[in-house]
Protein backbone atom coordinates (compact mmCIF):
# COMPACT_ATOMS: atom_id res chain seq x y z
CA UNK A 1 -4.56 -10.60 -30.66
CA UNK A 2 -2.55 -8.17 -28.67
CA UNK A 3 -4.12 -4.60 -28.62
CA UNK A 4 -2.48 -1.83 -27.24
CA UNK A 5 -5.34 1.74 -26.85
CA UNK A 6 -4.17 4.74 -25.86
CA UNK A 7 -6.49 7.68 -25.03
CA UNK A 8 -6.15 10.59 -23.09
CA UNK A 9 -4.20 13.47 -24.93
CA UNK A 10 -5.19 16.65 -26.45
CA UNK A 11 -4.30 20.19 -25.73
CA UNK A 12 -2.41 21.57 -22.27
CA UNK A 13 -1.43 24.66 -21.80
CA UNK A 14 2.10 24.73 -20.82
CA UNK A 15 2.59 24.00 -16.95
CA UNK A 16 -0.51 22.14 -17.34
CA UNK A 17 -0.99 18.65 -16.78
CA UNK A 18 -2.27 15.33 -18.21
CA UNK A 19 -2.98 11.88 -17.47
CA UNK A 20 -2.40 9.59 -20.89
CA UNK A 21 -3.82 5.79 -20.09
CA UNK A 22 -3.25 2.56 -22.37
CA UNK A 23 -5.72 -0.33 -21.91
CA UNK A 24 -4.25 -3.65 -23.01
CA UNK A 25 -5.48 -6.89 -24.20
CA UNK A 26 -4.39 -10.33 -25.27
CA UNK A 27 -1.34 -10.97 -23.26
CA UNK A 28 -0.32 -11.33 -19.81
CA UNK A 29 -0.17 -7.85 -18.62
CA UNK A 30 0.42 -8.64 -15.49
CA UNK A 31 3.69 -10.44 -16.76
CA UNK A 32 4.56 -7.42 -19.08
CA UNK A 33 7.24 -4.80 -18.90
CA UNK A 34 5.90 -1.38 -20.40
CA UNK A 35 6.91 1.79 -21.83
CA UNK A 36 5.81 4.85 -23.16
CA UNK A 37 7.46 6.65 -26.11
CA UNK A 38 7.02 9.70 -27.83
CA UNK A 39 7.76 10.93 -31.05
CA UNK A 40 7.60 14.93 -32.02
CA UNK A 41 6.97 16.13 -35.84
CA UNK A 42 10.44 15.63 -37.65
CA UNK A 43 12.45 13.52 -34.57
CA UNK A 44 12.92 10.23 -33.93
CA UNK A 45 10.83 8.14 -31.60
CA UNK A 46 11.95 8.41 -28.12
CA UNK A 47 11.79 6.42 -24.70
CA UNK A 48 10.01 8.15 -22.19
CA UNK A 49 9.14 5.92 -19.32
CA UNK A 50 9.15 2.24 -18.37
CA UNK A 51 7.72 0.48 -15.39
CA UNK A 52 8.14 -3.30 -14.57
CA UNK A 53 5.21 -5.84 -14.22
CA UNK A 54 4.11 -5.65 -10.94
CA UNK A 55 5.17 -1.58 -10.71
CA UNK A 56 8.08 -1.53 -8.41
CA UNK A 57 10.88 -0.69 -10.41
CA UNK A 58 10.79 2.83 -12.90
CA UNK A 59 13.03 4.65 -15.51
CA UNK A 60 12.85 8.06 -17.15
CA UNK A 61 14.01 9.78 -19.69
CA UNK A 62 16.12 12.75 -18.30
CA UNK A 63 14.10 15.00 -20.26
CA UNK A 64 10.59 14.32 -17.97
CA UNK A 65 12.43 13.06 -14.41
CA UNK A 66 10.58 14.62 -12.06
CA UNK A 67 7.19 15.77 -14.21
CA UNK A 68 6.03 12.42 -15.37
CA UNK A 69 5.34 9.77 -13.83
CA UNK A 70 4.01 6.23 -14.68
CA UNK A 71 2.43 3.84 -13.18
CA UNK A 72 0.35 0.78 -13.94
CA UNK A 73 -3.03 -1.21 -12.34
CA UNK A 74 -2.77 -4.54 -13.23
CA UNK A 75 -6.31 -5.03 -12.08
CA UNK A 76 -7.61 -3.06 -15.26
CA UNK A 77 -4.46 -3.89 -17.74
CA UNK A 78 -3.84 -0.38 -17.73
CA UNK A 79 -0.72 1.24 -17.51
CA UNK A 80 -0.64 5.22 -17.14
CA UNK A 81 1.93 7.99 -17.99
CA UNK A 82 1.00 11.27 -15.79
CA UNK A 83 2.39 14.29 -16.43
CA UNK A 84 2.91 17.84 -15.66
CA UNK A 85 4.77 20.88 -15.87
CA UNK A 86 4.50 20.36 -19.51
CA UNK A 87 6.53 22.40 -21.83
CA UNK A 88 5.90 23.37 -25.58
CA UNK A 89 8.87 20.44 -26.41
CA UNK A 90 6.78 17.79 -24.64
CA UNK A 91 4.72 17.76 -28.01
CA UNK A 92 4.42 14.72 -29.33
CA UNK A 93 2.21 11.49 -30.43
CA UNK A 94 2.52 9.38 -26.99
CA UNK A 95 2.88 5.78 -28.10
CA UNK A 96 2.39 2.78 -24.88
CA UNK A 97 5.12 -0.15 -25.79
CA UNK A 98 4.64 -4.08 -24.80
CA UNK A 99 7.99 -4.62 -23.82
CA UNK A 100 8.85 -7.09 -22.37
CA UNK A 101 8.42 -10.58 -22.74
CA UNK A 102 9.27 -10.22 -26.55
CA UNK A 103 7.53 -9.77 -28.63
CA UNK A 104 6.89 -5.92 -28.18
CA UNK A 105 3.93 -4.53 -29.47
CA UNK A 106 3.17 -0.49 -30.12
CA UNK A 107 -0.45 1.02 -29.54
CA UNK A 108 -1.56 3.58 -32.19
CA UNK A 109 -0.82 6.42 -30.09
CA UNK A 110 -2.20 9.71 -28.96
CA UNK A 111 -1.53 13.30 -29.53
CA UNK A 112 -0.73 15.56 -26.83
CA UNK A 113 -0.04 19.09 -27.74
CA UNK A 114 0.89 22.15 -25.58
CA UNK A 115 0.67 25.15 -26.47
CA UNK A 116 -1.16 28.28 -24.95
């Protein structure tokens, strides 16, 4: 079945940085367009970053252009969100996204929180 692990977040200090990764399983990954979302306490869920299957086409939201940036290995079915410069509002659970070929699939997500 397809599995979706994220790991990686925690607590930054703001203008810190952090690399969140997302190991997947049980599809073609290599084939696979992903995304990462977020989703703060009391918002919606919201798109943060996509990257296309073999990594050379990326989006962002206008909210993280410039401090994130993701990227993928398709040698460990791992796609990556890096990011820095990180600012109280970048607190949020970080969900990875299967998105395309449908069906998408969400990972559990992790918590990053920043805060000094």
């Amino acid at each position: 079945q397809v599995q979706l692990v994220e790991s990686g977040g925690g607590l930054v200090q703001p203008g810190g940085s952090v690399t969140l990764s997302c190991a997947a399983s049980g599809f073609s990954f290599s084939s696979a367009v992903m995304n990462w979302y977020r989703q703060a306490p009391g918002k919606e869920r919201e798109f943060v970053a996509r990257i296309s299957a073999f990594g050379g086409s990326t989006n962002y939201a206008d909210s993280v252009k410039g401090r994130f940036t993701i990227s993928r290995d398709n040698s460990k079915n791992t796609v990556y969100l890096q990011m820095s410069s990180l600012k109280p509002e970048d607190t949020a659970v970080y969900y990875c996204m299967k998105f395309l070929p449908p069906p998408g699939y969400w990972g559990q997500g992790t918590q990053v929180t920043v805060s000094s």
